[in-house]
C-alpha atoms as a PDB file:
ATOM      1  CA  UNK A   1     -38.697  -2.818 -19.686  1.00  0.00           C
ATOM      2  CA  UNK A   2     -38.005  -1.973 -15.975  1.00  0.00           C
ATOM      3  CA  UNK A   3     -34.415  -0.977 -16.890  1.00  0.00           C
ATOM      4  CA  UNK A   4     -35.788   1.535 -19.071  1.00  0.00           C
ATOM      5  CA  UNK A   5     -38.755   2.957 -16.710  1.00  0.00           C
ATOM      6  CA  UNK A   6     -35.807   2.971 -14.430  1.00  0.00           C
ATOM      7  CA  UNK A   7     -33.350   4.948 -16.596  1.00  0.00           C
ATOM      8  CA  UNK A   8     -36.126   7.635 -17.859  1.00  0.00           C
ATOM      9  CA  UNK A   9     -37.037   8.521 -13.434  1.00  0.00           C
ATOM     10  CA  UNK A  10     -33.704   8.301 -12.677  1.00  0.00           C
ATOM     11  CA  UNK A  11     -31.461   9.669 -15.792  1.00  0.00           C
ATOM     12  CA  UNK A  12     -30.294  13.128 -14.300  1.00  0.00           C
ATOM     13  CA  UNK A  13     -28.888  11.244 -10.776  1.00  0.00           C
ATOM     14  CA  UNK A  14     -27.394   8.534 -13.166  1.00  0.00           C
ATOM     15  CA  UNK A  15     -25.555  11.341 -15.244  1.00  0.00           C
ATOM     16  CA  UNK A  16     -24.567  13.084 -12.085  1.00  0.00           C
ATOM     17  CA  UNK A  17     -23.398   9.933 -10.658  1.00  0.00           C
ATOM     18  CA  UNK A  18     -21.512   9.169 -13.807  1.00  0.00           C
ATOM     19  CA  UNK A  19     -19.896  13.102 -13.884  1.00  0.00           C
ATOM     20  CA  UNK A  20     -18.829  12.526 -10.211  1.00  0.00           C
ATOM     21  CA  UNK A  21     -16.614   9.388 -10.844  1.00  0.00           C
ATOM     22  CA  UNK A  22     -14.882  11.610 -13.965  1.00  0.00           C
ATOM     23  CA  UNK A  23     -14.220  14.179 -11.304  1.00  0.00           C
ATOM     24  CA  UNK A  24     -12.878  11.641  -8.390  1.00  0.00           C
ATOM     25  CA  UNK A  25     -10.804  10.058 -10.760  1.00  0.00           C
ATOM     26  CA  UNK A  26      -9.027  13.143 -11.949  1.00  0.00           C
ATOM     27  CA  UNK A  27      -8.913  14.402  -8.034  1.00  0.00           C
ATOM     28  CA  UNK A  28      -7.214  11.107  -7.267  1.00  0.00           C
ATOM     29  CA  UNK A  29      -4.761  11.451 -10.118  1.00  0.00           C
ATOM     30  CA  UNK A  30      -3.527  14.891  -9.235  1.00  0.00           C
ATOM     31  CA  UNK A  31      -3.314  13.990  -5.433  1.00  0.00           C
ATOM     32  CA  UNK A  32      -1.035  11.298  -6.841  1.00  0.00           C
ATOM     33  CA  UNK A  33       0.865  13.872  -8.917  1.00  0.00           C
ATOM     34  CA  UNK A  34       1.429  16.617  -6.213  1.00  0.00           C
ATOM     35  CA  UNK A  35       2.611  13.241  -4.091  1.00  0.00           C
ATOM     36  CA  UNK A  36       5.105  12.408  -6.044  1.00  0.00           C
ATOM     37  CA  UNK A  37       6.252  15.448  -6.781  1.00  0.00           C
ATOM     38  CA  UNK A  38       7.037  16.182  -2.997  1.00  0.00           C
ATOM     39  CA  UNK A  39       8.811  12.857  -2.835  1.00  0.00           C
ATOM     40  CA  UNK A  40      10.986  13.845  -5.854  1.00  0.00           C
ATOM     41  CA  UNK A  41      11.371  17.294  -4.100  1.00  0.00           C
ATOM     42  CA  UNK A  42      12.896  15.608  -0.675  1.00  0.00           C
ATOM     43  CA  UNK A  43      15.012  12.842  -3.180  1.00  0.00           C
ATOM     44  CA  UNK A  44      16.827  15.846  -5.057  1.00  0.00           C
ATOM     45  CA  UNK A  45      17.411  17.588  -2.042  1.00  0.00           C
ATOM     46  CA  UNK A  46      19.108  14.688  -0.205  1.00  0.00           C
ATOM     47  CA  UNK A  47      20.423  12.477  -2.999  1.00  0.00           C
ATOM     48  CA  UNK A  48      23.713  14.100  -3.359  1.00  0.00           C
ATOM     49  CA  UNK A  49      24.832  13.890   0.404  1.00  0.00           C
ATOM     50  CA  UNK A  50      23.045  10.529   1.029  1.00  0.00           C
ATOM     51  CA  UNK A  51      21.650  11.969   4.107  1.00  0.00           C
ATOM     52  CA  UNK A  52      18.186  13.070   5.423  1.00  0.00           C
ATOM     53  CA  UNK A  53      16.908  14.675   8.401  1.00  0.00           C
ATOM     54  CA  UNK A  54      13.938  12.887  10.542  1.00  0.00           C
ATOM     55  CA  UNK A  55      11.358  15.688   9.581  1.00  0.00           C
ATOM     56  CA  UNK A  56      12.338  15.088   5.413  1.00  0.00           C
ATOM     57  CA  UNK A  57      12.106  10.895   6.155  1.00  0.00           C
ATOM     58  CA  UNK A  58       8.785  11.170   7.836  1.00  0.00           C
ATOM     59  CA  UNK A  59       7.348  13.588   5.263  1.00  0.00           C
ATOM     60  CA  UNK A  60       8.629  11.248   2.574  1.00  0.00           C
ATOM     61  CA  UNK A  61       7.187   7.706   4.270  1.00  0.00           C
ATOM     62  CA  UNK A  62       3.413   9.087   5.129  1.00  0.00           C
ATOM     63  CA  UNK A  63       3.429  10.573   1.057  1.00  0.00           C
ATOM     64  CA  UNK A  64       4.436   7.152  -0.360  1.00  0.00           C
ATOM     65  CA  UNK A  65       2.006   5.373   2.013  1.00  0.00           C
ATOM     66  CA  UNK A  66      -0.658   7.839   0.440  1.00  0.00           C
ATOM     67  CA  UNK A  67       0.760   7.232  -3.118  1.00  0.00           C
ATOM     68  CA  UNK A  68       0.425   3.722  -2.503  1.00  0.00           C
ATOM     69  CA  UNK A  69      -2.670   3.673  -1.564  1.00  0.00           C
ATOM     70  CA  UNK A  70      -3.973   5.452  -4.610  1.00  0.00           C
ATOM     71  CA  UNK A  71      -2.381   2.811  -6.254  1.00  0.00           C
ATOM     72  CA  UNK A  72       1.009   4.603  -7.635  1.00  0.00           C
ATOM     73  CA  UNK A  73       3.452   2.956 -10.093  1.00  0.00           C
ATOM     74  CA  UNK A  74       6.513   1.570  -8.638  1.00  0.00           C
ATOM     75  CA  UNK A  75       8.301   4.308  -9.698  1.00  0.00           C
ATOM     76  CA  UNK A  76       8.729   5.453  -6.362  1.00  0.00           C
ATOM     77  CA  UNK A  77       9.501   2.351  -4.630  1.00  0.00           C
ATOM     78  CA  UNK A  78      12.839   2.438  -6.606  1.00  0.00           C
ATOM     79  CA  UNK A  79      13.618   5.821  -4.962  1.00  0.00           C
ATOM     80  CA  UNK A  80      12.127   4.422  -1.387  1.00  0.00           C
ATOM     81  CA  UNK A  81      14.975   1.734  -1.124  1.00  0.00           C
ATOM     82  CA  UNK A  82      17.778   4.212  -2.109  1.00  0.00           C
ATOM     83  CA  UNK A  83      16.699   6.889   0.492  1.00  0.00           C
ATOM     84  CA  UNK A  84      16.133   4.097   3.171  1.00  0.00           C
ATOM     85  CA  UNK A  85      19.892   3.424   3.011  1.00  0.00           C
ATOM     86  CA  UNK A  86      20.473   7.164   3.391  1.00  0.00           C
ATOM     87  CA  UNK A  87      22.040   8.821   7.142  1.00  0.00           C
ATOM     88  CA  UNK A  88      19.771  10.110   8.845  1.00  0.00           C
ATOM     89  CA  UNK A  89      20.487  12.778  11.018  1.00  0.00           C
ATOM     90  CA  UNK A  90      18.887  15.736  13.014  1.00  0.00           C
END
């Protein structure tokens, strides 16, 4: 019975609560999509001539650590190892 007193005081916080975690999830999702679309951006550009500049490799680490962190596939960490191996130059 105190669940329900409970639910009937509190039920427009709960629902806003509820709407908010809808909304961070789909926030987090795109962050992770416009992420990994940079990193794709800096693999095509460097892929064919195997080498990057410093500005490209640094842009490229702090967006996977951020794609990691919001718990991205490994889709990426195949990519990471090639472009680790690539020259980098100024």
């Amino acid at each position: 019975m105190e669940i329900m007193k409970y639910i009937k005081e509190y039920w427009t916080q709960i629902i806003f609560f509820i709407g908010m975690i809808s909304i961070l999830k789909a926030f987090i999702e795109a962050t992770k999509c416009s992420l990994r679309n940079d990193m794709l951006i800096i693999w095509d550009n460097c892929k064919d001539k195997k080498q990057i500049t410093k500005y490209q490799l640094e842009s490229f680490m702090e967006s996977r650590d951020l794609y990691y962190k919001l718990k991205g596939d490994g889709f990426i960490h195949a990519i990471d190892s090639k472009i680790q191996k690539f020259e980098v130059i100024d």
